[in-house]
PDB file of N, CA and C in Angstrom:
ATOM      1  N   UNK A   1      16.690  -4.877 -15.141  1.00  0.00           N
ATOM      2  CA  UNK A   1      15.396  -4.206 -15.179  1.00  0.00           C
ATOM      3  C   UNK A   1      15.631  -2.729 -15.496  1.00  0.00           C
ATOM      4  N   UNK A   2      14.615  -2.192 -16.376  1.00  0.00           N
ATOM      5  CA  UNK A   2      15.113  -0.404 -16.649  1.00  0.00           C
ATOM      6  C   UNK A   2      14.146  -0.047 -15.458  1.00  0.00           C
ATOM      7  N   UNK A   3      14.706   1.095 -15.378  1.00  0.00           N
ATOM      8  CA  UNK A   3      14.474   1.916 -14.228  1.00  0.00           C
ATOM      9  C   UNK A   3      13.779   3.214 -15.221  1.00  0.00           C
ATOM     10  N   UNK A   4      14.449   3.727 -16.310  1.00  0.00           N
ATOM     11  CA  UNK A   4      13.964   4.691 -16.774  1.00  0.00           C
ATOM     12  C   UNK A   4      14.071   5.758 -15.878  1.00  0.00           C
ATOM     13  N   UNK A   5      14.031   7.789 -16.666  1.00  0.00           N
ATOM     14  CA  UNK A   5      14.805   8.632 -16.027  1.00  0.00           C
ATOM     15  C   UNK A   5      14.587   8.674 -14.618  1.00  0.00           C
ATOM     16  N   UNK A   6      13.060   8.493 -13.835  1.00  0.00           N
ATOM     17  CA  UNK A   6      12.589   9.084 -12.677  1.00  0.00           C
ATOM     18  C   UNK A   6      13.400   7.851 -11.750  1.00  0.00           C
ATOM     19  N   UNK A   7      14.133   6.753 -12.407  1.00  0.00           N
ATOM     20  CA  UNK A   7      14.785   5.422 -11.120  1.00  0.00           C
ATOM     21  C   UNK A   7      16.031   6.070 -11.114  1.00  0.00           C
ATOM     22  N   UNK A   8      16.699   6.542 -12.446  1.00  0.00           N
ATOM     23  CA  UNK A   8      18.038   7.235 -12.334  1.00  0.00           C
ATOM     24  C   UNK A   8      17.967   8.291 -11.599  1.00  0.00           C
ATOM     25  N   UNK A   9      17.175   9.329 -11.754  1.00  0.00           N
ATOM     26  CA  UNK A   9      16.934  10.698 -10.575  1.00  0.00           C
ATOM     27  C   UNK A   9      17.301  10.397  -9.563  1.00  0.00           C
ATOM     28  N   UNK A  10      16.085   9.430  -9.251  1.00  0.00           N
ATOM     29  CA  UNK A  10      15.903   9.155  -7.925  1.00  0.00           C
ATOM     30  C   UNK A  10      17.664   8.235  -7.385  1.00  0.00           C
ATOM     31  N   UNK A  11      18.203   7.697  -8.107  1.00  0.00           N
ATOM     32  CA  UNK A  11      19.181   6.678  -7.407  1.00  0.00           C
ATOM     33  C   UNK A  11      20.123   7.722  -7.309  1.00  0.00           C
ATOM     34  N   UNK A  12      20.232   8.914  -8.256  1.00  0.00           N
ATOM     35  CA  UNK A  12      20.860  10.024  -8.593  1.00  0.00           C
ATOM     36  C   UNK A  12      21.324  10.877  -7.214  1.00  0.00           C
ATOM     37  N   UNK A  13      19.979  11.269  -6.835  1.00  0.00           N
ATOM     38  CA  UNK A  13      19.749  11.912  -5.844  1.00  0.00           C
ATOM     39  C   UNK A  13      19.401  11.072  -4.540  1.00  0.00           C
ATOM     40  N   UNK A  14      19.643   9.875  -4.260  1.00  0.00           N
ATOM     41  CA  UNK A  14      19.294   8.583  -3.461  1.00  0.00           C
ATOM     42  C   UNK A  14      18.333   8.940  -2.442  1.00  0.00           C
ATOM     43  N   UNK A  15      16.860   9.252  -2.969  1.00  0.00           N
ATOM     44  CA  UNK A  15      15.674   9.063  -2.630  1.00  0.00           C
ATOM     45  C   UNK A  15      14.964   7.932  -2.801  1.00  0.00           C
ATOM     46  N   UNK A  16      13.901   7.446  -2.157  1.00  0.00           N
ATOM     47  CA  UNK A  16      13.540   6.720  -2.173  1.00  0.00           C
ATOM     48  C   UNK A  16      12.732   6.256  -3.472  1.00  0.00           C
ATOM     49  N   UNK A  17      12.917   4.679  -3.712  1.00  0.00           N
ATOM     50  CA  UNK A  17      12.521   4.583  -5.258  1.00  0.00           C
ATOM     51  C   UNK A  17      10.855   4.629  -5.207  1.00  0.00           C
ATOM     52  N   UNK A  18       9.624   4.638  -4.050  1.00  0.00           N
ATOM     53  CA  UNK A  18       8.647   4.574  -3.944  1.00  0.00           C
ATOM     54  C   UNK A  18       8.436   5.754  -3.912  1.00  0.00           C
ATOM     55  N   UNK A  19       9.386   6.732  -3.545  1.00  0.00           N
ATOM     56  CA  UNK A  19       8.683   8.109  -3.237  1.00  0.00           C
ATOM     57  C   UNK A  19       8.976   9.227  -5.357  1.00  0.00           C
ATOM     58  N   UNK A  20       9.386   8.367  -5.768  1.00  0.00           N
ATOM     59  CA  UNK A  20      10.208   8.395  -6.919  1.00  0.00           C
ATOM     60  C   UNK A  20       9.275   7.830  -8.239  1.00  0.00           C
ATOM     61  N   UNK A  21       9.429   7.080  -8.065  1.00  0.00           N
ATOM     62  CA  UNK A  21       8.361   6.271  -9.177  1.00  0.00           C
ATOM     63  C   UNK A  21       6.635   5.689  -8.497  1.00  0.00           C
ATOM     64  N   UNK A  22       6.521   6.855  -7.300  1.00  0.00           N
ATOM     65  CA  UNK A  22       4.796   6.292  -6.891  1.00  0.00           C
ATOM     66  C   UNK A  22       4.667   5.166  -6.890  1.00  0.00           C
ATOM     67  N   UNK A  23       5.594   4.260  -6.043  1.00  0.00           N
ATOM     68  CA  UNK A  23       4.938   3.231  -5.786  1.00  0.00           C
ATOM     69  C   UNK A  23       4.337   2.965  -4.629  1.00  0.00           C
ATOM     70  N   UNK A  24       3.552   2.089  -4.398  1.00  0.00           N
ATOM     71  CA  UNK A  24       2.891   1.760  -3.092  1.00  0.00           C
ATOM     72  C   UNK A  24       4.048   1.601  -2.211  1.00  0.00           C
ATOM     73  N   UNK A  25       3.985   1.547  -0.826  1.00  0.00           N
ATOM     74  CA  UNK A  25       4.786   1.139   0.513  1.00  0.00           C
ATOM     75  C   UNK A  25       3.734   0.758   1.245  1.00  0.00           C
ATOM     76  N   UNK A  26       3.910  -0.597   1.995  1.00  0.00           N
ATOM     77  CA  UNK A  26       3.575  -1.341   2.552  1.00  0.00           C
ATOM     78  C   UNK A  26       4.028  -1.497   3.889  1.00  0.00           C
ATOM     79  N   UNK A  27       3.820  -1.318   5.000  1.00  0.00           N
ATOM     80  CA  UNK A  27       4.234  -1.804   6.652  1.00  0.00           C
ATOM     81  C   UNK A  27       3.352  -2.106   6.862  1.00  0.00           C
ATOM     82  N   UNK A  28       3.420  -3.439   8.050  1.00  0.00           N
ATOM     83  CA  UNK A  28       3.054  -4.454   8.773  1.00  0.00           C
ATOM     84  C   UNK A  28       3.479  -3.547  10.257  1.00  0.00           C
ATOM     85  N   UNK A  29       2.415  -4.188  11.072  1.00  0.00           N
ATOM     86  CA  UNK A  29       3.165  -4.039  12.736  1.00  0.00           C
ATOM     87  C   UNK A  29       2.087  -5.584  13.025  1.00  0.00           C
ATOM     88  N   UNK A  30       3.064  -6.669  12.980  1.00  0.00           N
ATOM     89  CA  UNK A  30       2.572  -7.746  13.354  1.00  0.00           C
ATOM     90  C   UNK A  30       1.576  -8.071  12.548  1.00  0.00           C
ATOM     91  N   UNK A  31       0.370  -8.760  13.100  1.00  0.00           N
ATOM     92  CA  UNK A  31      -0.737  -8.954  11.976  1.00  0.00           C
ATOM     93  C   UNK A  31      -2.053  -8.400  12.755  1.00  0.00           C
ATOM     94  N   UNK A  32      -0.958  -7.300  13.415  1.00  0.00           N
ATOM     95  CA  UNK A  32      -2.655  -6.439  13.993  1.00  0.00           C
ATOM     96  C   UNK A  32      -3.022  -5.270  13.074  1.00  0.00           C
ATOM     97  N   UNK A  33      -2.310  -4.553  12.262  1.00  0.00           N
ATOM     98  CA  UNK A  33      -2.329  -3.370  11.705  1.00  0.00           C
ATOM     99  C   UNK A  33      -1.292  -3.077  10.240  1.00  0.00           C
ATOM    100  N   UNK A  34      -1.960  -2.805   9.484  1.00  0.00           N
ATOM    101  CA  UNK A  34      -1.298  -2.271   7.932  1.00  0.00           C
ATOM    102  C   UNK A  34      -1.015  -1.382   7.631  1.00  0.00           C
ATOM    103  N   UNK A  35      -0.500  -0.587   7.115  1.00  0.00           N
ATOM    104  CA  UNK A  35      -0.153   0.799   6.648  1.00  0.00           C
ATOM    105  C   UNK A  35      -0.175   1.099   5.139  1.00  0.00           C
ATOM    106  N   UNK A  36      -0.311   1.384   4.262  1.00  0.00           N
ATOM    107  CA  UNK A  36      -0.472   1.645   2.750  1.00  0.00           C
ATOM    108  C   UNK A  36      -0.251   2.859   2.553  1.00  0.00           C
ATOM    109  N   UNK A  37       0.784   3.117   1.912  1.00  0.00           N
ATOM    110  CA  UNK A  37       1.219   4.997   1.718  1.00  0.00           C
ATOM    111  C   UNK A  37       0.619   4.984   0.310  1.00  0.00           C
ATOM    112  N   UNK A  38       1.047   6.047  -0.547  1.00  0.00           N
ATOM    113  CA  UNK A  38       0.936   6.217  -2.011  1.00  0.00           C
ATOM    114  C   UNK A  38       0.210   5.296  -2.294  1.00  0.00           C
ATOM    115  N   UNK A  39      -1.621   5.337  -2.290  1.00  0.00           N
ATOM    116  CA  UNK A  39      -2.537   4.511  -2.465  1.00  0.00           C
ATOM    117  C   UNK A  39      -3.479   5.455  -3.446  1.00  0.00           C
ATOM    118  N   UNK A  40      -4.558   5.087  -4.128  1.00  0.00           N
ATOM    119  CA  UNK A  40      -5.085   5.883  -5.351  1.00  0.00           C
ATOM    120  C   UNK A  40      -7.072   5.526  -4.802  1.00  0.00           C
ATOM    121  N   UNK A  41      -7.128   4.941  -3.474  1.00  0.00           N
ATOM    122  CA  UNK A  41      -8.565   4.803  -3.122  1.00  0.00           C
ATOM    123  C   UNK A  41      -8.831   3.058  -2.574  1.00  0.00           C
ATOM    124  N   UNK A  42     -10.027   3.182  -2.483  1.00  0.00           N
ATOM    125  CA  UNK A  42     -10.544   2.018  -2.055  1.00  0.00           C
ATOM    126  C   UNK A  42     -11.359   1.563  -2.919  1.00  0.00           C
ATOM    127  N   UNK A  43     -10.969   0.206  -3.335  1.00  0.00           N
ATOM    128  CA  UNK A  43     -11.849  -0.650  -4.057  1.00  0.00           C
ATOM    129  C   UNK A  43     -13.104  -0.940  -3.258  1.00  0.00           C
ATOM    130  N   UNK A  44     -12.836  -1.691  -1.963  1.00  0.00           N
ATOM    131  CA  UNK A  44     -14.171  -2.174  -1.968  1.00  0.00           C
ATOM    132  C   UNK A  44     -13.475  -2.637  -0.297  1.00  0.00           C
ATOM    133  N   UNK A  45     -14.653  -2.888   0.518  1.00  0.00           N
ATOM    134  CA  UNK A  45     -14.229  -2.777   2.008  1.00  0.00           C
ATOM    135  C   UNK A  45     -15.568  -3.534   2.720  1.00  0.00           C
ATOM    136  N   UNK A  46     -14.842  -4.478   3.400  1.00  0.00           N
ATOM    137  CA  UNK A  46     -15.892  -5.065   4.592  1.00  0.00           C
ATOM    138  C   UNK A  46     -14.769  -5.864   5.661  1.00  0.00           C
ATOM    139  N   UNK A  47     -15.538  -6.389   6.155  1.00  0.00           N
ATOM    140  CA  UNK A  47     -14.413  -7.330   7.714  1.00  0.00           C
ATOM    141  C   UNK A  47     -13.382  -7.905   7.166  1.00  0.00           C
ATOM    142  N   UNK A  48     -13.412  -8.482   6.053  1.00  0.00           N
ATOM    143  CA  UNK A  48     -12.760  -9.912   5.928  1.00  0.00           C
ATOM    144  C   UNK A  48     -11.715  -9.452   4.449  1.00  0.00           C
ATOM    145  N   UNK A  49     -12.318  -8.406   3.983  1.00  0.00           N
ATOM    146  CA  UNK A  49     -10.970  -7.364   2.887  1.00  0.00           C
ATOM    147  C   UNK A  49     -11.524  -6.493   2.536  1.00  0.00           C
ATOM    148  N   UNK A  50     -10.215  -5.765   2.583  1.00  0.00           N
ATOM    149  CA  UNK A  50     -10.062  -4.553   2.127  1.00  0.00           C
ATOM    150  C   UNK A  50      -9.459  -4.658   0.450  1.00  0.00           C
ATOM    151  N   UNK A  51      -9.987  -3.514  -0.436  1.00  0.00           N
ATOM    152  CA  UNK A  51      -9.191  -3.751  -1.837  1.00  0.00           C
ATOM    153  C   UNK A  51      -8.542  -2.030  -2.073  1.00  0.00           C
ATOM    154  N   UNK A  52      -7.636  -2.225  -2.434  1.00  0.00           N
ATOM    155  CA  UNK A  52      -6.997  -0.731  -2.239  1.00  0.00           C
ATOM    156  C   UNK A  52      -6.868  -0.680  -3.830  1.00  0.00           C
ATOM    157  N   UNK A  53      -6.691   0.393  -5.056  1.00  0.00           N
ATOM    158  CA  UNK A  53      -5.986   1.024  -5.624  1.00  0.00           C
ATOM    159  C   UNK A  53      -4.675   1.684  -5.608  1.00  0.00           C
ATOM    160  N   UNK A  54      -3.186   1.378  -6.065  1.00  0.00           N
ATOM    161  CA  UNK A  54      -2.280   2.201  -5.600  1.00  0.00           C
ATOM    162  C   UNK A  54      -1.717   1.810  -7.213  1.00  0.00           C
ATOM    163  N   UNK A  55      -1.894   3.067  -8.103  1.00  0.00           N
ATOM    164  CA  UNK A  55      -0.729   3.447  -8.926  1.00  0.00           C
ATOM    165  C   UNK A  55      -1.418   1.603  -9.907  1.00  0.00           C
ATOM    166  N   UNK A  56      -0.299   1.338 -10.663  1.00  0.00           N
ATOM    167  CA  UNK A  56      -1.009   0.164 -11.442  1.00  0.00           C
ATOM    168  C   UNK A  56      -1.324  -1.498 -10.443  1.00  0.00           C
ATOM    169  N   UNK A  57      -0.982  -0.905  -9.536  1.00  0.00           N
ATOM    170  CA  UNK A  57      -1.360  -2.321  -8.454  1.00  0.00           C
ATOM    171  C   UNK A  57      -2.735  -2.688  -7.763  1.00  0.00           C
ATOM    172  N   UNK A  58      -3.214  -3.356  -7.415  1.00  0.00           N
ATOM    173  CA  UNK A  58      -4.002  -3.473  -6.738  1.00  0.00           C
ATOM    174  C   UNK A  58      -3.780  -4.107  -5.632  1.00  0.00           C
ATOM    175  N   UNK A  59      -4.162  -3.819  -4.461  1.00  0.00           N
ATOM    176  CA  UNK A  59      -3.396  -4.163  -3.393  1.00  0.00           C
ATOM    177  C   UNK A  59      -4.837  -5.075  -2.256  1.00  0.00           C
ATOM    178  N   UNK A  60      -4.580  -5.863  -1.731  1.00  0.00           N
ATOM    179  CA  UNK A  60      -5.674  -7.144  -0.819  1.00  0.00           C
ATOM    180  C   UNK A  60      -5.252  -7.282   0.487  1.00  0.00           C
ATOM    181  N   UNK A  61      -5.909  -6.688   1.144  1.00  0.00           N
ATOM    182  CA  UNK A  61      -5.589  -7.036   2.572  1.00  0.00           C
ATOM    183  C   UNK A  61      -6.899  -8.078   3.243  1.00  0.00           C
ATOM    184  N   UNK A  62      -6.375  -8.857   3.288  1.00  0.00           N
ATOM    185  CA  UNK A  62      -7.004 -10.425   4.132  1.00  0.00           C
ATOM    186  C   UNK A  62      -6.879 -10.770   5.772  1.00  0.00           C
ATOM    187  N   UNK A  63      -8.171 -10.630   6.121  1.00  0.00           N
ATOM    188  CA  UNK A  63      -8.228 -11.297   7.452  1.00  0.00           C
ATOM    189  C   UNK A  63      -9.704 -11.043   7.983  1.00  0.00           C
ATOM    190  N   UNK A  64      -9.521 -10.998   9.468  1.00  0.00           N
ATOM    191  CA  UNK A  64     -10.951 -10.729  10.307  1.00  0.00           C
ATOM    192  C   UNK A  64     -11.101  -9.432  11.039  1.00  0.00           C
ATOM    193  N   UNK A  65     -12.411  -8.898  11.343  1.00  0.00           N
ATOM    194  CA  UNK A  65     -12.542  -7.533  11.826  1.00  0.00           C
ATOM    195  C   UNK A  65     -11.662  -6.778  11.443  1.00  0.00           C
ATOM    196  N   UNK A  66     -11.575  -6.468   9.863  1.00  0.00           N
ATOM    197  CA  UNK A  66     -10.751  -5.576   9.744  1.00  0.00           C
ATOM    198  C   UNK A  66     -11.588  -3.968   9.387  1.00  0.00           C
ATOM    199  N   UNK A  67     -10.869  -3.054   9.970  1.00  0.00           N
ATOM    200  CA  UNK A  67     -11.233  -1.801  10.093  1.00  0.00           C
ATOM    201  C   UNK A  67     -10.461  -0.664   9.724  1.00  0.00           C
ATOM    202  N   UNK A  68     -11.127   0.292   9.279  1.00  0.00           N
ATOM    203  CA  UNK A  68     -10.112   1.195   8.426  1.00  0.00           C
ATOM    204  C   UNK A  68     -10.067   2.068   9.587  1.00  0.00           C
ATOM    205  N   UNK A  69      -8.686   2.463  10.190  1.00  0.00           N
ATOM    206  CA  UNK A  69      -8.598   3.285  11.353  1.00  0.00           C
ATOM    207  C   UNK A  69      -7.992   4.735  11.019  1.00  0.00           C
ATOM    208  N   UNK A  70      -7.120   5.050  10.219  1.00  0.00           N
ATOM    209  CA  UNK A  70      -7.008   6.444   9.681  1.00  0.00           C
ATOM    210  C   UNK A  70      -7.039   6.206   8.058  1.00  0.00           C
ATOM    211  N   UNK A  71      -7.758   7.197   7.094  1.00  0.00           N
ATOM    212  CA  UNK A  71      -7.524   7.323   5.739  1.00  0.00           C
ATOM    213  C   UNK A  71      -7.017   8.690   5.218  1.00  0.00           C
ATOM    214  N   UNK A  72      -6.452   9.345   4.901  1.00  0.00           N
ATOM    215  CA  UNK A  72      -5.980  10.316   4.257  1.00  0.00           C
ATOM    216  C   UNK A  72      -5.183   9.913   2.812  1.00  0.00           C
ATOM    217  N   UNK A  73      -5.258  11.202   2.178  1.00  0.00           N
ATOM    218  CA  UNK A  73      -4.603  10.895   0.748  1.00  0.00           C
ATOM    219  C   UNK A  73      -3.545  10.422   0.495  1.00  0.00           C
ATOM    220  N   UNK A  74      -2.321  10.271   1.249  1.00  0.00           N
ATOM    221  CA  UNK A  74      -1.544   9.700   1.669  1.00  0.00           C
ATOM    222  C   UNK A  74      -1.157   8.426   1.841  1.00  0.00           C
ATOM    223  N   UNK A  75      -2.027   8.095   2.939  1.00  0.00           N
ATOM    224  CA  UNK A  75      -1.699   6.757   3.719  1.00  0.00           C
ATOM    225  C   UNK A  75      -3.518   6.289   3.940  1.00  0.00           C
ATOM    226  N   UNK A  76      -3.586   5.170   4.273  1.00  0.00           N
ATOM    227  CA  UNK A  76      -4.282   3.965   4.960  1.00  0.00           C
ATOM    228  C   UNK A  76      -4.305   3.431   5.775  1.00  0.00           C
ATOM    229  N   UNK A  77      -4.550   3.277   6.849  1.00  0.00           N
ATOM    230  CA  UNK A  77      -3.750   2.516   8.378  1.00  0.00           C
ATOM    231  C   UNK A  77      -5.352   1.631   8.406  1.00  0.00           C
ATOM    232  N   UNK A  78      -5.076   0.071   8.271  1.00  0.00           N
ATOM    233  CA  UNK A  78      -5.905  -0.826   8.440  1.00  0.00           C
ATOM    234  C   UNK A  78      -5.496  -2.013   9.776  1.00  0.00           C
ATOM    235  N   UNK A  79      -6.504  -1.949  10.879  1.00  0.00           N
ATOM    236  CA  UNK A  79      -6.806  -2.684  12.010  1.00  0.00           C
ATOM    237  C   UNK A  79      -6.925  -3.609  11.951  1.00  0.00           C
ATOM    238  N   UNK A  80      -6.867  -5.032  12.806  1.00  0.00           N
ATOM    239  CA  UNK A  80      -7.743  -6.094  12.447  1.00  0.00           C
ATOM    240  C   UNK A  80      -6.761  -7.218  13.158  1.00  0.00           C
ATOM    241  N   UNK A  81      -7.578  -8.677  12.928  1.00  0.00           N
ATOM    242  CA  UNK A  81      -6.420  -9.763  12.338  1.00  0.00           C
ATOM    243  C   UNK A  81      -5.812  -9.871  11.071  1.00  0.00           C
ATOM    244  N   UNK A  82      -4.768  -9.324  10.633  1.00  0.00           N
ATOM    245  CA  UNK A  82      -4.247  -9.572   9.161  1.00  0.00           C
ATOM    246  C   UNK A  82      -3.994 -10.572   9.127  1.00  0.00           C
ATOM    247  N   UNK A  83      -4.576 -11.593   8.052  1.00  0.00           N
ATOM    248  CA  UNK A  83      -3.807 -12.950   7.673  1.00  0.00           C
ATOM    249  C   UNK A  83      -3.166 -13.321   6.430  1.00  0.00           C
ATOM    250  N   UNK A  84      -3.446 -11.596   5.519  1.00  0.00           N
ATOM    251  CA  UNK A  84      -2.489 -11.821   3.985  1.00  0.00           C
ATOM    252  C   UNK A  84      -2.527 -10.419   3.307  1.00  0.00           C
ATOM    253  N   UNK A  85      -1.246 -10.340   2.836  1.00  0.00           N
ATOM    254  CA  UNK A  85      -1.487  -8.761   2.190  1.00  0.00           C
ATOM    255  C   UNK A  85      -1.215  -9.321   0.697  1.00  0.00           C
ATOM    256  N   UNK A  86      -1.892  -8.894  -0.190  1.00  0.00           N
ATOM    257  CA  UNK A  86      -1.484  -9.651  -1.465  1.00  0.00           C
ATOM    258  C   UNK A  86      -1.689  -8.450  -2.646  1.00  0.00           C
ATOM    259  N   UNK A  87      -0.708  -8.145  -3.602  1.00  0.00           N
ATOM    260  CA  UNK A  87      -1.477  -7.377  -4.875  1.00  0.00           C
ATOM    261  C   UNK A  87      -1.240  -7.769  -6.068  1.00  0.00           C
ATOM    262  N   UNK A  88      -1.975  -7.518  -6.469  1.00  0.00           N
ATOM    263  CA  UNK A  88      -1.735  -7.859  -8.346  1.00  0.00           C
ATOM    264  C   UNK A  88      -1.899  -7.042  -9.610  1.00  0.00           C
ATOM    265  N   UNK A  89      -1.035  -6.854 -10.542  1.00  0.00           N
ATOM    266  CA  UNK A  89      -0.540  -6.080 -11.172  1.00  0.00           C
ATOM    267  C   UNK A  89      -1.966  -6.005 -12.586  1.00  0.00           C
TER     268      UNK A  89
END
């Protein structure tokens, strides 16, 4: 797979390749809570999903009572029952 200059930099300087080429990062804490760093907005939001924007991905968080508990430009921290994190290119 090419990496192209900003994967060499980055492996160069062994930073992280998300913090490097903007990609999304993803953490789980169980399937109570999500985390989404390097995200580009919210698609669209109610109980049962969330649709995120991040960079060329689109990112799906699936489940019940889900709630957006911190948003900043940054990060996303989503509440709830998670029952699927899914994205598509």
């Amino acid at each position: 797979m090419a990496e192209g200059k900003a994967g060499r930099l980055g492996k160069l300087l062994e930073m992280p390749k998300d913090s490097v080429l903007n990609l999304p990062r993803i953490s789980l804490f169980g399937n109570l809570q999500c985390c989404v760093e390097n995200h580009q907005g919210i698609l669209h939001y109610n109980a049962e999903q969330i649709g995120l924007q991040a960079g060329n991905y689109r990112i799906y968080i699936d489940g019940q009572e889900l709630v957006i508990t911190s948003l900043s430009a940054e990060a996303i921290y989503v509440e709830g029952r998670i029952g699927q994190v899914r994205y598509e290119i």
